[in-house]
C-alpha atoms as a PDB file:
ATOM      1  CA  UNK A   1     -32.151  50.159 -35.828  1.00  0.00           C
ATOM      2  CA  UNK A   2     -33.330  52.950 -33.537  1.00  0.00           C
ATOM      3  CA  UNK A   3     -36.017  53.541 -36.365  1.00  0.00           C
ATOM      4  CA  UNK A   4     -37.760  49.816 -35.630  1.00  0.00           C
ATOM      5  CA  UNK A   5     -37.807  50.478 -32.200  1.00  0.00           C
ATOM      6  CA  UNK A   6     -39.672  53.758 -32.269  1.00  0.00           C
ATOM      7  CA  UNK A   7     -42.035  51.895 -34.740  1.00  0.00           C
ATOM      8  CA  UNK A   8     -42.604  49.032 -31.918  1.00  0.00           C
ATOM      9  CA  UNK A   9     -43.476  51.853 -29.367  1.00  0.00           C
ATOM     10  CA  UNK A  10     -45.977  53.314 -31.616  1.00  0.00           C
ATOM     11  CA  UNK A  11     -47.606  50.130 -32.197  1.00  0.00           C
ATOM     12  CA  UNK A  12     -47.998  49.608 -28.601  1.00  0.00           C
ATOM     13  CA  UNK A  13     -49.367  52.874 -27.656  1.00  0.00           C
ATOM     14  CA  UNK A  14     -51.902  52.808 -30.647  1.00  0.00           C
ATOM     15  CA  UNK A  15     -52.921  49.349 -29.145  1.00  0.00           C
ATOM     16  CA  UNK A  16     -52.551  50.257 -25.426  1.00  0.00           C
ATOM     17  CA  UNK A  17     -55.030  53.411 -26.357  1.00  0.00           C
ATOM     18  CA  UNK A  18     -57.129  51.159 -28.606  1.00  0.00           C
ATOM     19  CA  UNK A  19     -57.894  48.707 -25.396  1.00  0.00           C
ATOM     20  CA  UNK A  20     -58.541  51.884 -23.190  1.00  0.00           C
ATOM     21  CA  UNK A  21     -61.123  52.858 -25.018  1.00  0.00           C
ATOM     22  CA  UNK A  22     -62.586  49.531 -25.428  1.00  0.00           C
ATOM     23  CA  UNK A  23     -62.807  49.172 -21.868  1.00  0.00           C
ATOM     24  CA  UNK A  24     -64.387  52.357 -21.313  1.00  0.00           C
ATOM     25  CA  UNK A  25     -67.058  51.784 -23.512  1.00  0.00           C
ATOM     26  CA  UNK A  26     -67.834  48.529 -21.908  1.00  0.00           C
ATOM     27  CA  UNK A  27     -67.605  50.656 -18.789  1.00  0.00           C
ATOM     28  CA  UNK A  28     -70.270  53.175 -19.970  1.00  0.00           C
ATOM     29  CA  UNK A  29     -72.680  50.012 -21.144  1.00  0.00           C
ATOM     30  CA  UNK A  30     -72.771  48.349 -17.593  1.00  0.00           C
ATOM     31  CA  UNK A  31     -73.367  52.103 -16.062  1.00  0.00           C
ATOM     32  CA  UNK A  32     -76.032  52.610 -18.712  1.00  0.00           C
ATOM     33  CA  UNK A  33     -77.615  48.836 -18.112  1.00  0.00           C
ATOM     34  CA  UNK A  34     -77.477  49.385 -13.842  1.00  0.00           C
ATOM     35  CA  UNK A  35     -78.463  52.603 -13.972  1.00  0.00           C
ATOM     36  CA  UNK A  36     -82.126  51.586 -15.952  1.00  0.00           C
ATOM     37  CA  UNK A  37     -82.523  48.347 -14.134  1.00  0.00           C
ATOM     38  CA  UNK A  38     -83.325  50.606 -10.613  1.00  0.00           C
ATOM     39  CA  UNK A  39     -80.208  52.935 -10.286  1.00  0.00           C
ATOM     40  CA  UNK A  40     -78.162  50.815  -8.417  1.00  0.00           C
ATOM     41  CA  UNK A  41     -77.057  47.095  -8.672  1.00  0.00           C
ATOM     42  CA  UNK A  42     -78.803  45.933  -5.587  1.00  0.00           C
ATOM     43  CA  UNK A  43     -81.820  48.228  -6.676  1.00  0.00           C
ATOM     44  CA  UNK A  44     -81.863  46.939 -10.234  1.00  0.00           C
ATOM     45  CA  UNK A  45     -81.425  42.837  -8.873  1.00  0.00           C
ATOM     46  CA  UNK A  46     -84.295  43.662  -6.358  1.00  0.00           C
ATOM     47  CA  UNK A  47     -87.267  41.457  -6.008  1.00  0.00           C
ATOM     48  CA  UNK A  48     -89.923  44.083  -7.412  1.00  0.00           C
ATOM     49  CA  UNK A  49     -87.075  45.332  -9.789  1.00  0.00           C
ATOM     50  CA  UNK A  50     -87.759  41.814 -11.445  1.00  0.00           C
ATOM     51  CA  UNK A  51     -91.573  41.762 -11.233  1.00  0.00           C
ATOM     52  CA  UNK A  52     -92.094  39.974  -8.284  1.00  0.00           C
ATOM     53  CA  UNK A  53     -93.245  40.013  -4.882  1.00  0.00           C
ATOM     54  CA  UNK A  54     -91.677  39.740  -1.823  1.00  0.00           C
ATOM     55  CA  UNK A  55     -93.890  37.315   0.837  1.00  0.00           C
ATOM     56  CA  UNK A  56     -93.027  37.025   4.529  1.00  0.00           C
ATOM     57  CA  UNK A  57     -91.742  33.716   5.433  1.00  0.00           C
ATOM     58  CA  UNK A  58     -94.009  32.094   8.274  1.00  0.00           C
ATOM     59  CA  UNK A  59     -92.522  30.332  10.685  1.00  0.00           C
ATOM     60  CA  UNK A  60     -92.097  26.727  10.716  1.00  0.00           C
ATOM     61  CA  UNK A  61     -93.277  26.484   6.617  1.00  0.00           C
ATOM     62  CA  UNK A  62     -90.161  26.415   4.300  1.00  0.00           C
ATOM     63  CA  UNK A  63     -92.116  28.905   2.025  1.00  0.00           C
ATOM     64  CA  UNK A  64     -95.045  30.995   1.607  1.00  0.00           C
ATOM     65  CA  UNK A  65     -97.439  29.630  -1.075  1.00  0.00           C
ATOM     66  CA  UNK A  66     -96.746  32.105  -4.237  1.00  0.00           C
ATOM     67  CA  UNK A  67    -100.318  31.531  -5.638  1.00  0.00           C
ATOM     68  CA  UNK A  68    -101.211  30.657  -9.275  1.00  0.00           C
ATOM     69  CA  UNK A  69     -98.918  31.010 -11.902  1.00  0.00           C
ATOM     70  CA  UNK A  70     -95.521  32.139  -9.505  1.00  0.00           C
ATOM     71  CA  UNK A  71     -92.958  30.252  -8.452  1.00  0.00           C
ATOM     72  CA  UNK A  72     -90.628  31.214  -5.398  1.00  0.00           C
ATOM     73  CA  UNK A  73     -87.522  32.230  -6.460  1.00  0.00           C
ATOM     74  CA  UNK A  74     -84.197  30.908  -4.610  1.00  0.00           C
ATOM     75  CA  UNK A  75     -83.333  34.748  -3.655  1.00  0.00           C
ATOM     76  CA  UNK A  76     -84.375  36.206  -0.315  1.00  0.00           C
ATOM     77  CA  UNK A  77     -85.720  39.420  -0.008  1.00  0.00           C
ATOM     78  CA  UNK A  78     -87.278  41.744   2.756  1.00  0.00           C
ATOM     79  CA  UNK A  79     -90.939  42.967   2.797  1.00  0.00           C
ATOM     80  CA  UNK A  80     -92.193  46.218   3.016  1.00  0.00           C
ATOM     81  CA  UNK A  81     -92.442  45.302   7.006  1.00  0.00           C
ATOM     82  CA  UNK A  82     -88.866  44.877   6.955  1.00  0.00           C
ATOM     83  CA  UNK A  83     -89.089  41.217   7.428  1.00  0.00           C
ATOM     84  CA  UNK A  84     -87.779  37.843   5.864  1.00  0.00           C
ATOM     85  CA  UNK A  85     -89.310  36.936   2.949  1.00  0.00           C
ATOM     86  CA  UNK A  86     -89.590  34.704  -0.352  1.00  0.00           C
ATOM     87  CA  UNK A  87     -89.438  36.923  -3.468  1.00  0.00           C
ATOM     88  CA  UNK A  88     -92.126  35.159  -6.046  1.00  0.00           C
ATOM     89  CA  UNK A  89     -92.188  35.422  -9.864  1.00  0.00           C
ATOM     90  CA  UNK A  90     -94.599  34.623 -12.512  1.00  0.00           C
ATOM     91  CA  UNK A  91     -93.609  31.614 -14.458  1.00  0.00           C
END
């Protein structure tokens, strides 16, 4: 009997290492995938990090008018000026 037991602990280990290293890997990915999208999350989810471009807001107009062929996004962002903006995308 003290045989199975020893058996069961080995079993668990193998699978207890087996889901370490699983997570670690998916660990690695995300680090890889943020660190090439603009080294850090907020960096990478940026407004320019996503090919578009961040227009001030004007006051009194819901939003700035993106041109032809862009669309404003729902996602604020702030200009180079440091103010409010409307980050817009091509379609």
């Amino acid at each position: 009997m003290p045989f199975h037991n020893h058996k069961r602990a080995v079993e668990m280990s193998v699978t207890l290492v087996a889901v370490v290293v699983i997570v670690l890997i998916v660990i690695v990915v995300l680090i890889f995938i943020i660190g090439k999208s603009g080294k850090t999350l907020a960096g990478g989810t940026s407004c320019e990090a996503q090919g578009g471009q961040c227009l001030a807001k004007q006051e009194g107009q819901p939003s700035p008018d993106c041109g032809f062929g862009k669309r404003p996004t729902l996602f604020s962002c702030k200009t180079q000026e440091n103010k409010e903006g409307v980050c817009c995308v091509s379609e």
